[in-house]
PDB file of N, CA and C in Angstrom:
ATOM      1  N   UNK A   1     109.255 -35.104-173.315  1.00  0.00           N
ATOM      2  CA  UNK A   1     108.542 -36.363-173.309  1.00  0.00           C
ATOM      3  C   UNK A   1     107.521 -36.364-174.440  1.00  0.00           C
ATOM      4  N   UNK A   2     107.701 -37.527-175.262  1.00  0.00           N
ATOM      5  CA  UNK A   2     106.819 -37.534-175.945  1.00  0.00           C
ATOM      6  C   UNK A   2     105.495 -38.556-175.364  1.00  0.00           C
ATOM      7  N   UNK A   3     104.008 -38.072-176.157  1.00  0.00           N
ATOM      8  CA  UNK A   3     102.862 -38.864-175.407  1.00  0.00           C
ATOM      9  C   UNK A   3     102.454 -39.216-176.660  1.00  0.00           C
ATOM     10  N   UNK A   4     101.913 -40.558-176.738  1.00  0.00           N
ATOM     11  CA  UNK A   4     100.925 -41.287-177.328  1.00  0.00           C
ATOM     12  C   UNK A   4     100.324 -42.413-176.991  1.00  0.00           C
ATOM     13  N   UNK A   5      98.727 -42.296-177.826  1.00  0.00           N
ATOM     14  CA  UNK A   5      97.902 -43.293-176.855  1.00  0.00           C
ATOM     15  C   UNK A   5      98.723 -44.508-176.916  1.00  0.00           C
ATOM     16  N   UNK A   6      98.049 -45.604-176.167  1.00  0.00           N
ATOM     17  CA  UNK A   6      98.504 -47.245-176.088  1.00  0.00           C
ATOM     18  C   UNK A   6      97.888 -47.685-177.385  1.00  0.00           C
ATOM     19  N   UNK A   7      98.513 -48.462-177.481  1.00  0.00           N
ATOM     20  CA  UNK A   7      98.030 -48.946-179.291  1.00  0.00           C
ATOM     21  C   UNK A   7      96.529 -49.932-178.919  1.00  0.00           C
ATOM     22  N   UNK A   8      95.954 -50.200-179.824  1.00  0.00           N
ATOM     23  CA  UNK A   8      95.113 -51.333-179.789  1.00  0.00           C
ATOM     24  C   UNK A   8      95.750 -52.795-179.785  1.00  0.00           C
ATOM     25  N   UNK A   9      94.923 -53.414-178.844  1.00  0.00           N
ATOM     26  CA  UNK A   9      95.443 -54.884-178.791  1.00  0.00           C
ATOM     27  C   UNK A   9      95.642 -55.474-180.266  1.00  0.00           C
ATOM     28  N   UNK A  10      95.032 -55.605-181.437  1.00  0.00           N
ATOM     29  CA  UNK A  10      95.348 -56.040-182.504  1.00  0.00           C
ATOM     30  C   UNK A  10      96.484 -55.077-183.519  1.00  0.00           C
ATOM     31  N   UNK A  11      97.117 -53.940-182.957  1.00  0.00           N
ATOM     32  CA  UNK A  11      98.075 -53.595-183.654  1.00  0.00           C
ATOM     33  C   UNK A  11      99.192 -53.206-182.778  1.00  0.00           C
ATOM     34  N   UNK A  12      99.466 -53.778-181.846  1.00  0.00           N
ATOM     35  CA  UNK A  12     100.335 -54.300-180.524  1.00  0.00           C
ATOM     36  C   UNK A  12     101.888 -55.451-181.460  1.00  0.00           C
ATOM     37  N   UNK A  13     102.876 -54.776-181.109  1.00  0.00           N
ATOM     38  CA  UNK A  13     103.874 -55.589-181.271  1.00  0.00           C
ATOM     39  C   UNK A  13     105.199 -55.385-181.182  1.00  0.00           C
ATOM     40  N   UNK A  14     106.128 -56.455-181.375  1.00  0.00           N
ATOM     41  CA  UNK A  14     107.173 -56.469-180.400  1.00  0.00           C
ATOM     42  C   UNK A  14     108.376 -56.588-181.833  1.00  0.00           C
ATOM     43  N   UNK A  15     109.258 -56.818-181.702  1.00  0.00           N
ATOM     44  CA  UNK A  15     110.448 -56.938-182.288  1.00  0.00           C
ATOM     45  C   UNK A  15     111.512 -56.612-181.796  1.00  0.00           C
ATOM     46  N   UNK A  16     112.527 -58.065-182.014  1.00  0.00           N
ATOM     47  CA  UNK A  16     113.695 -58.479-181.021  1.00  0.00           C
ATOM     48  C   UNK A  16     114.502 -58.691-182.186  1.00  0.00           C
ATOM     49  N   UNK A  17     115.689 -57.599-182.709  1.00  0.00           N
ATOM     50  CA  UNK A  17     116.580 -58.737-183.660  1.00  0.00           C
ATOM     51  C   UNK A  17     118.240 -58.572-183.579  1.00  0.00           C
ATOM     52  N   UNK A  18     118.562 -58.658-183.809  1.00  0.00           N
ATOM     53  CA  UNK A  18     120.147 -58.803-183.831  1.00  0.00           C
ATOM     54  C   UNK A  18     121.352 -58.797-184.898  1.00  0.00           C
ATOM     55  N   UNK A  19     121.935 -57.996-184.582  1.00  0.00           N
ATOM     56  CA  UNK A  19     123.162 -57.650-185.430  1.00  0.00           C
ATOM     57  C   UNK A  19     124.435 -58.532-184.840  1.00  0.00           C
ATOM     58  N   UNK A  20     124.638 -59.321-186.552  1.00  0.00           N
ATOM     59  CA  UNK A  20     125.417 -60.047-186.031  1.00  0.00           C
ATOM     60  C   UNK A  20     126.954 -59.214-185.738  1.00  0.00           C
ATOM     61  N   UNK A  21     126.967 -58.230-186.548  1.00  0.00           N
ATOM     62  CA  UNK A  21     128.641 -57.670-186.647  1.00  0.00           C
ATOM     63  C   UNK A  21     128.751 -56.462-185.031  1.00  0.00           C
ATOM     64  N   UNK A  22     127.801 -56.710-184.705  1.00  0.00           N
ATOM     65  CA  UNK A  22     128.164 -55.385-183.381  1.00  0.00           C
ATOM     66  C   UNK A  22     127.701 -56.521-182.284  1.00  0.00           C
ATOM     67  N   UNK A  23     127.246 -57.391-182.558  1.00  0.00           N
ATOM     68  CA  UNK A  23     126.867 -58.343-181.604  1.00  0.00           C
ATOM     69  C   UNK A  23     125.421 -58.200-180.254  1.00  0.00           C
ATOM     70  N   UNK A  24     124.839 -56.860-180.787  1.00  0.00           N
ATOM     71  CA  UNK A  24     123.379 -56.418-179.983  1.00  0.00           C
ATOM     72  C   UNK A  24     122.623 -56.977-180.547  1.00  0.00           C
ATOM     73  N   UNK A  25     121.309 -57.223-179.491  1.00  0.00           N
ATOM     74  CA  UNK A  25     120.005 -57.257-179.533  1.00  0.00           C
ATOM     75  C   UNK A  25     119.172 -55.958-179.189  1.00  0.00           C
ATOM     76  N   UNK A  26     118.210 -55.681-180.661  1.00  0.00           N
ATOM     77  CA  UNK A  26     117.921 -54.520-180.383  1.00  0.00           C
ATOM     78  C   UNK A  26     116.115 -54.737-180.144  1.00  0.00           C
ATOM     79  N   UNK A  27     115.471 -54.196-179.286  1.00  0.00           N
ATOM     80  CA  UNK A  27     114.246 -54.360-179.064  1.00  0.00           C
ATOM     81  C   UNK A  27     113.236 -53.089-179.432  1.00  0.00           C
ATOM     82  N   UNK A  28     111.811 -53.282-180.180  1.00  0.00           N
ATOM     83  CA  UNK A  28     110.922 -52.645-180.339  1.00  0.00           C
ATOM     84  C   UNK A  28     110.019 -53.010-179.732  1.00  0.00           C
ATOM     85  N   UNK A  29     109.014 -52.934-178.497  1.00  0.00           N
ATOM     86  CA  UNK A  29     107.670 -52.883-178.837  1.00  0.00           C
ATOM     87  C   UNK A  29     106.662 -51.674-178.203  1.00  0.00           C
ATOM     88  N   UNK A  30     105.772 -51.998-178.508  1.00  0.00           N
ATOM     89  CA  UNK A  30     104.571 -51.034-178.157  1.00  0.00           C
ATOM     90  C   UNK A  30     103.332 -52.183-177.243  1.00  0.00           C
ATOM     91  N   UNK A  31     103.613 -52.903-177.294  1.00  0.00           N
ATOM     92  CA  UNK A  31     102.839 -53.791-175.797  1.00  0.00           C
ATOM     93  C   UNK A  31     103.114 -53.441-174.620  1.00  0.00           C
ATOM     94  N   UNK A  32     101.933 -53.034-173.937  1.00  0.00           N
ATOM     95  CA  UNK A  32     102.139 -52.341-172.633  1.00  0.00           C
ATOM     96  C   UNK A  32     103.292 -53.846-171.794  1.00  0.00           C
ATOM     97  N   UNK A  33     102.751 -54.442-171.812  1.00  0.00           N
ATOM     98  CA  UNK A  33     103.097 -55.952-170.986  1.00  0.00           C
ATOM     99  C   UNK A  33     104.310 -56.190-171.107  1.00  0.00           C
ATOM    100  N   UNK A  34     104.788 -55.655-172.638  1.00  0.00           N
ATOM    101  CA  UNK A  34     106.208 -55.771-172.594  1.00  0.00           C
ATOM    102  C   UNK A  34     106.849 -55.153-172.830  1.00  0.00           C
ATOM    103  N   UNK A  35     106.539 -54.117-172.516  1.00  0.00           N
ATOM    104  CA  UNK A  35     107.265 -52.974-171.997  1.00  0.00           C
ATOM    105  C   UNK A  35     107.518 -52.521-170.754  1.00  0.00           C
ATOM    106  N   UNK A  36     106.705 -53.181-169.966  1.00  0.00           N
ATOM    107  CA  UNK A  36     106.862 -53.393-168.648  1.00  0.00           C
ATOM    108  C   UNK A  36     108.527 -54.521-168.425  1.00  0.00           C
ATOM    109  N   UNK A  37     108.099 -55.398-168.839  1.00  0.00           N
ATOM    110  CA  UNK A  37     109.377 -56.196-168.968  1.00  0.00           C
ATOM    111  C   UNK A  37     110.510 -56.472-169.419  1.00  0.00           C
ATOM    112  N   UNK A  38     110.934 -55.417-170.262  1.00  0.00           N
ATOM    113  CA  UNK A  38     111.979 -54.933-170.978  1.00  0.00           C
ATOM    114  C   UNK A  38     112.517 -53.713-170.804  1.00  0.00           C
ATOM    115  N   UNK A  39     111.648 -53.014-170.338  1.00  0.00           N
ATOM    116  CA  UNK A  39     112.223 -51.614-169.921  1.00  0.00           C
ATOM    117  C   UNK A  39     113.674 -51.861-169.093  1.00  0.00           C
ATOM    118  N   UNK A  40     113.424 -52.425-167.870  1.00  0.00           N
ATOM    119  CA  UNK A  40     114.662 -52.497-167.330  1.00  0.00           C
ATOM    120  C   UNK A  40     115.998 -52.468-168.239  1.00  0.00           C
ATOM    121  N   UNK A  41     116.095 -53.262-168.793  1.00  0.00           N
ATOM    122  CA  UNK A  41     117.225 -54.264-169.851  1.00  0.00           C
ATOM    123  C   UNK A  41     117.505 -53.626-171.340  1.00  0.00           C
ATOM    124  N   UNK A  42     116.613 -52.355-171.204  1.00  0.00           N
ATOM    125  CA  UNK A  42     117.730 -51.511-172.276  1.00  0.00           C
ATOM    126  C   UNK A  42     118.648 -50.536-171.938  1.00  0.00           C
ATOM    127  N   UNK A  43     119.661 -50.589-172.938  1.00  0.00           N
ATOM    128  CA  UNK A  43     120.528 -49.864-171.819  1.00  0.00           C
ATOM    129  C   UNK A  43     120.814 -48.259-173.053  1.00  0.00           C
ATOM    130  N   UNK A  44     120.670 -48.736-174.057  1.00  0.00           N
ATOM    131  CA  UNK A  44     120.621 -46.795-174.702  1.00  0.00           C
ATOM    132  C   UNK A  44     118.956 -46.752-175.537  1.00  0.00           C
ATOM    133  N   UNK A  45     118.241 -46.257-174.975  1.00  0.00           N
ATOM    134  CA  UNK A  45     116.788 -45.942-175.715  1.00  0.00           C
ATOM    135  C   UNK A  45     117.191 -44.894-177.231  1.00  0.00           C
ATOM    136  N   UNK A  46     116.923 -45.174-178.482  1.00  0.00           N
ATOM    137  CA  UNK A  46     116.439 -44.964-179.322  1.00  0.00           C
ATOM    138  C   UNK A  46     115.302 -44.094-179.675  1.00  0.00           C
ATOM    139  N   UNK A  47     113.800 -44.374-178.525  1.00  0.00           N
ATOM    140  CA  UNK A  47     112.688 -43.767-178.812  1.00  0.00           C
ATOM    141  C   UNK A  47     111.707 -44.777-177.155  1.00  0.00           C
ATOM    142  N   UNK A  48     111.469 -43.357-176.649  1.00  0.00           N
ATOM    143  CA  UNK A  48     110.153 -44.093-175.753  1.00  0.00           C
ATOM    144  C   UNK A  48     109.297 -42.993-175.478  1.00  0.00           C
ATOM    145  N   UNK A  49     108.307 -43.636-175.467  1.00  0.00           N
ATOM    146  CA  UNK A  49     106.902 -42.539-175.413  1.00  0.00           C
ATOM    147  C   UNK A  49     106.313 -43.065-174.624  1.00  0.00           C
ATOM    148  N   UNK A  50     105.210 -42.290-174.273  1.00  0.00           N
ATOM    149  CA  UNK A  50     104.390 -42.354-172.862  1.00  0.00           C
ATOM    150  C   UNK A  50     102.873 -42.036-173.203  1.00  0.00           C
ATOM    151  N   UNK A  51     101.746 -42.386-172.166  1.00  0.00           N
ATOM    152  CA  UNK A  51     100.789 -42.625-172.271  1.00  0.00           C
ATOM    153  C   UNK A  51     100.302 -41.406-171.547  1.00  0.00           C
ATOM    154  N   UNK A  52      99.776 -40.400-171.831  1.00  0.00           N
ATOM    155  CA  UNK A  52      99.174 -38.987-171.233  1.00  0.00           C
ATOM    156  C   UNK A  52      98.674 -39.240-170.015  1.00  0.00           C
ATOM    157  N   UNK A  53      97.548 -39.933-170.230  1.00  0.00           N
ATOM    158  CA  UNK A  53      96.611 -40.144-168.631  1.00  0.00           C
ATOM    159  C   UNK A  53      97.433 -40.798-167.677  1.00  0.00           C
ATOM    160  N   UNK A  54      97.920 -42.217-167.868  1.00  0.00           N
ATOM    161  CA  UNK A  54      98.671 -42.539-167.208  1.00  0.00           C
ATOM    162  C   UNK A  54     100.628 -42.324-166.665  1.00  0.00           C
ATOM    163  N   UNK A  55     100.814 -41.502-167.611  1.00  0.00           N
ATOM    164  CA  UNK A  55     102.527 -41.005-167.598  1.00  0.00           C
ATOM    165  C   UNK A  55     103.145 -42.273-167.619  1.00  0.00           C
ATOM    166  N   UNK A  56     102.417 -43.838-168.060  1.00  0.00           N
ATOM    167  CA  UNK A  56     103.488 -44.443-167.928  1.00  0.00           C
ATOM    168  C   UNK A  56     103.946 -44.947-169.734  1.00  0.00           C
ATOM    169  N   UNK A  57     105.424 -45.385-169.322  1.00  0.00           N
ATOM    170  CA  UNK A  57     105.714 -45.576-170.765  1.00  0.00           C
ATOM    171  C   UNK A  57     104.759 -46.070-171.805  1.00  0.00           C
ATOM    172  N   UNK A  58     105.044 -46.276-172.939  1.00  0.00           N
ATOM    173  CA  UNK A  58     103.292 -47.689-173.831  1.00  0.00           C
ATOM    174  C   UNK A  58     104.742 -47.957-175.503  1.00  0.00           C
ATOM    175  N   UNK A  59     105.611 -47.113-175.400  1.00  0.00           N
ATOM    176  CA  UNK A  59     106.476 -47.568-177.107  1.00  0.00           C
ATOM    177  C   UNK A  59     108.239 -47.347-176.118  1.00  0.00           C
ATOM    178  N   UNK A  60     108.968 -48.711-176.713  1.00  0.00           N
ATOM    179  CA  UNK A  60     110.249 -48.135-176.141  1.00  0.00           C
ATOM    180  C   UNK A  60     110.875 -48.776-177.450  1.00  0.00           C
ATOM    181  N   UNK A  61     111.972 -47.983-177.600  1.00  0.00           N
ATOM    182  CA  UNK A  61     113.121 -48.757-178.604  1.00  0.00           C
ATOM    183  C   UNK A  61     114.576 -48.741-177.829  1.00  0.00           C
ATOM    184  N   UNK A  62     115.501 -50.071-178.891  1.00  0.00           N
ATOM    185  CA  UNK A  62     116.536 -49.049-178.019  1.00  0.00           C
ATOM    186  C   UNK A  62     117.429 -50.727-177.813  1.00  0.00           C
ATOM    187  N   UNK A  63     118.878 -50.734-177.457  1.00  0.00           N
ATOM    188  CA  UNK A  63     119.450 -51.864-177.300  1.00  0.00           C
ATOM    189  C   UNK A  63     119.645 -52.417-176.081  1.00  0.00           C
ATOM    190  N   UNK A  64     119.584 -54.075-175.944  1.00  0.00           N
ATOM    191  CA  UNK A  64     119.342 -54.686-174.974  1.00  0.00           C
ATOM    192  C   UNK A  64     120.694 -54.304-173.668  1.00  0.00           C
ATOM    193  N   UNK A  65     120.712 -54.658-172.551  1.00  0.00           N
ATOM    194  CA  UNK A  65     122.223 -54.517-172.303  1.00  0.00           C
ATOM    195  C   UNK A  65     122.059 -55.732-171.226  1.00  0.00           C
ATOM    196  N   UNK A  66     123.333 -56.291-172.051  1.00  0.00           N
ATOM    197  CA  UNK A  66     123.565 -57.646-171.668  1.00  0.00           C
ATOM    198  C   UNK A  66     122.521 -58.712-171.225  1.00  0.00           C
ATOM    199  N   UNK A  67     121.821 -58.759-171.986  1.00  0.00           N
ATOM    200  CA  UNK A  67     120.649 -59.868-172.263  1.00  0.00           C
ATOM    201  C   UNK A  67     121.021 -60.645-172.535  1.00  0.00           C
ATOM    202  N   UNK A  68     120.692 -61.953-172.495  1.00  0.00           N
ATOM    203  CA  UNK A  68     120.089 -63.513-173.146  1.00  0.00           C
ATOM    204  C   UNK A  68     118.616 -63.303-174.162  1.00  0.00           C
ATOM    205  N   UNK A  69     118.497 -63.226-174.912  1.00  0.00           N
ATOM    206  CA  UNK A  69     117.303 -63.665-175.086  1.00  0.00           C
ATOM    207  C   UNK A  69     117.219 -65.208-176.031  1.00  0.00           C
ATOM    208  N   UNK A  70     116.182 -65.553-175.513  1.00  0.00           N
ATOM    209  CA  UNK A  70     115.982 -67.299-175.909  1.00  0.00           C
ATOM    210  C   UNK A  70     114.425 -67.398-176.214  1.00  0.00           C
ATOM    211  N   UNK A  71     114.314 -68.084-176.990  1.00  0.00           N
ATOM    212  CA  UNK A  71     113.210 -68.186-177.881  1.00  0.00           C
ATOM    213  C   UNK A  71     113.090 -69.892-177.560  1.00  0.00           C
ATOM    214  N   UNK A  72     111.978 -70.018-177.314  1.00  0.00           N
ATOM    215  CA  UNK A  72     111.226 -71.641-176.795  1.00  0.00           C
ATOM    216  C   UNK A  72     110.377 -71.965-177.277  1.00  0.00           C
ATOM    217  N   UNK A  73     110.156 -73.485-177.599  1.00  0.00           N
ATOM    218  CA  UNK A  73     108.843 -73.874-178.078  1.00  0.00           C
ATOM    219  C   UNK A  73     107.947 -73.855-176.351  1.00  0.00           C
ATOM    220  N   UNK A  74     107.084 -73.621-176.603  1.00  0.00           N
ATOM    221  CA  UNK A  74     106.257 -73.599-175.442  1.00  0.00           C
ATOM    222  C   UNK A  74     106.004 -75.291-174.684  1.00  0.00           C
ATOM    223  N   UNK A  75     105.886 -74.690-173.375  1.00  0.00           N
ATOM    224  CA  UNK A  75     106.062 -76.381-172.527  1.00  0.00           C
ATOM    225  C   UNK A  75     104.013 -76.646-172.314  1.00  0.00           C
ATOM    226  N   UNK A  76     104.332 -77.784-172.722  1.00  0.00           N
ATOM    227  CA  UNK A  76     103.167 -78.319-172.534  1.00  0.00           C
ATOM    228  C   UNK A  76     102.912 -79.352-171.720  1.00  0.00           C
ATOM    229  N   UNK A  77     102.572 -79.387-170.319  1.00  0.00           N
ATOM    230  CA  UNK A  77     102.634 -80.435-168.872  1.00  0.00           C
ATOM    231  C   UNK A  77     101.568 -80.937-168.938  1.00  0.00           C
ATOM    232  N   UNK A  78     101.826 -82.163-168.001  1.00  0.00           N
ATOM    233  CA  UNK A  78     100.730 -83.253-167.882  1.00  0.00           C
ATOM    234  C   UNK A  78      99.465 -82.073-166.758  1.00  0.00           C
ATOM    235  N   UNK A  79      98.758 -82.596-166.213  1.00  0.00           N
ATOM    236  CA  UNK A  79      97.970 -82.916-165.459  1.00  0.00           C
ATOM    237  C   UNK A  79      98.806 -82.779-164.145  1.00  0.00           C
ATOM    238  N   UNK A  80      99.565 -84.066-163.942  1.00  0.00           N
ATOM    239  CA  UNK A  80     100.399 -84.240-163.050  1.00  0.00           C
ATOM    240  C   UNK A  80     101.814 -83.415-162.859  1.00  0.00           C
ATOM    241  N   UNK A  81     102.621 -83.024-163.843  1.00  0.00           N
ATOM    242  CA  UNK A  81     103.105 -82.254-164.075  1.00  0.00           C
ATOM    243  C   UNK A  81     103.103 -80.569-163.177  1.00  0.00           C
ATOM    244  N   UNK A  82     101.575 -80.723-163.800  1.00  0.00           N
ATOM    245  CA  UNK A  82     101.150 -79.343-162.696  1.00  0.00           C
ATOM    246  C   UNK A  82     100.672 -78.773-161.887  1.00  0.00           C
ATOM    247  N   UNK A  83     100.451 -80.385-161.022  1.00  0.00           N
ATOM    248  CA  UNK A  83     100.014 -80.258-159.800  1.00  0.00           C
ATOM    249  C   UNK A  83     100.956 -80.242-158.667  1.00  0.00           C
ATOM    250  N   UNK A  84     102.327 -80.882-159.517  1.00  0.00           N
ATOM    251  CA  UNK A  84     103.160 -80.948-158.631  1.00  0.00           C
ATOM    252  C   UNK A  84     104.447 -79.692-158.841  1.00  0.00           C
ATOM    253  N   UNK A  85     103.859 -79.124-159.575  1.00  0.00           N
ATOM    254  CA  UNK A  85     104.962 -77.412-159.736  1.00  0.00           C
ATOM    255  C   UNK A  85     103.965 -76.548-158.791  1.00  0.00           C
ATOM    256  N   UNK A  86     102.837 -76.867-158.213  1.00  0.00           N
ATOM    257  CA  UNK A  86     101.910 -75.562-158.136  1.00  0.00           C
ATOM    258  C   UNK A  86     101.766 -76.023-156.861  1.00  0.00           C
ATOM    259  N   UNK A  87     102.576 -77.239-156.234  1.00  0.00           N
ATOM    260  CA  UNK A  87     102.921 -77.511-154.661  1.00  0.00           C
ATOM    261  C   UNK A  87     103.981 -77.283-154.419  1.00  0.00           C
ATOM    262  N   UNK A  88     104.944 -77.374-154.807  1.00  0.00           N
ATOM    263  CA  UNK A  88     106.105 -76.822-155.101  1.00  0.00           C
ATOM    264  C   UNK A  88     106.369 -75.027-155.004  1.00  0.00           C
ATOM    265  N   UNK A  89     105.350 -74.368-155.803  1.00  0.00           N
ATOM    266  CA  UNK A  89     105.684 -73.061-155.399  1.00  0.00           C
ATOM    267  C   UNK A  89     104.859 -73.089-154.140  1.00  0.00           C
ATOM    268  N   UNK A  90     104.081 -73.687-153.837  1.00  0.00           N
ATOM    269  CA  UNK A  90     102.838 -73.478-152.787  1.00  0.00           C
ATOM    270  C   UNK A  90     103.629 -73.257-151.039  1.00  0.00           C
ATOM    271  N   UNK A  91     104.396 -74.091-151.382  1.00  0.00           N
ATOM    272  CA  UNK A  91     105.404 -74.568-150.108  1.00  0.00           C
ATOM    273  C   UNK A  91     106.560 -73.406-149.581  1.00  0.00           C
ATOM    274  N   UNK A  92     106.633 -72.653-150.864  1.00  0.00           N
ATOM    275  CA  UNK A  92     108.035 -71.793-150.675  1.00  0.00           C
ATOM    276  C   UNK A  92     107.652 -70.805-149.577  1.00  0.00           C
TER     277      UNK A  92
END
């Protein structure tokens, strides 16, 4: 196992790109947050390191397995909009 610290929030980052001729998405980051959320969904690691104090991962590389990934302009709701999604989950 390799250990290294968590990066600093301003040199924190991610990278998602894709080969078109093998047809993968291959993922880098070193954001704790999303590395939390990607970990699952690689399926051969490249490189992951870990955080000493905490033993938990903080850098993973490595290709997606069988992902979607989709890239969005961000949603921007009314007022109303989000009062009525946030009754909606409220209810479940």
């Amino acid at each position: 196992m390799k250990y290294v610290k968590t990066a600093p929030r301003e040199e924190r980052e991610t990278i998602i790109s894709h080969d078109a001729v093998t047809g993968k998405w291959h993922l880098y980051t070193n954001d704790p947050k999303h590395v939390r959320k990607w970990l699952p969904r690689i399926k051969n690691f490249d490189r992951i390191e870990y955080n000493k104090a905490t033993q938990k991962p903080v850098v993973i590389e490595g290709d997606l397995s069988e992902s979607n990934v989709i890239i969005s302009k961000k949603r921007h709701l009314t007022s109303e909009q989000k009062e009525k999604l946030f009754f909606a989950k409220k209810s479940r």
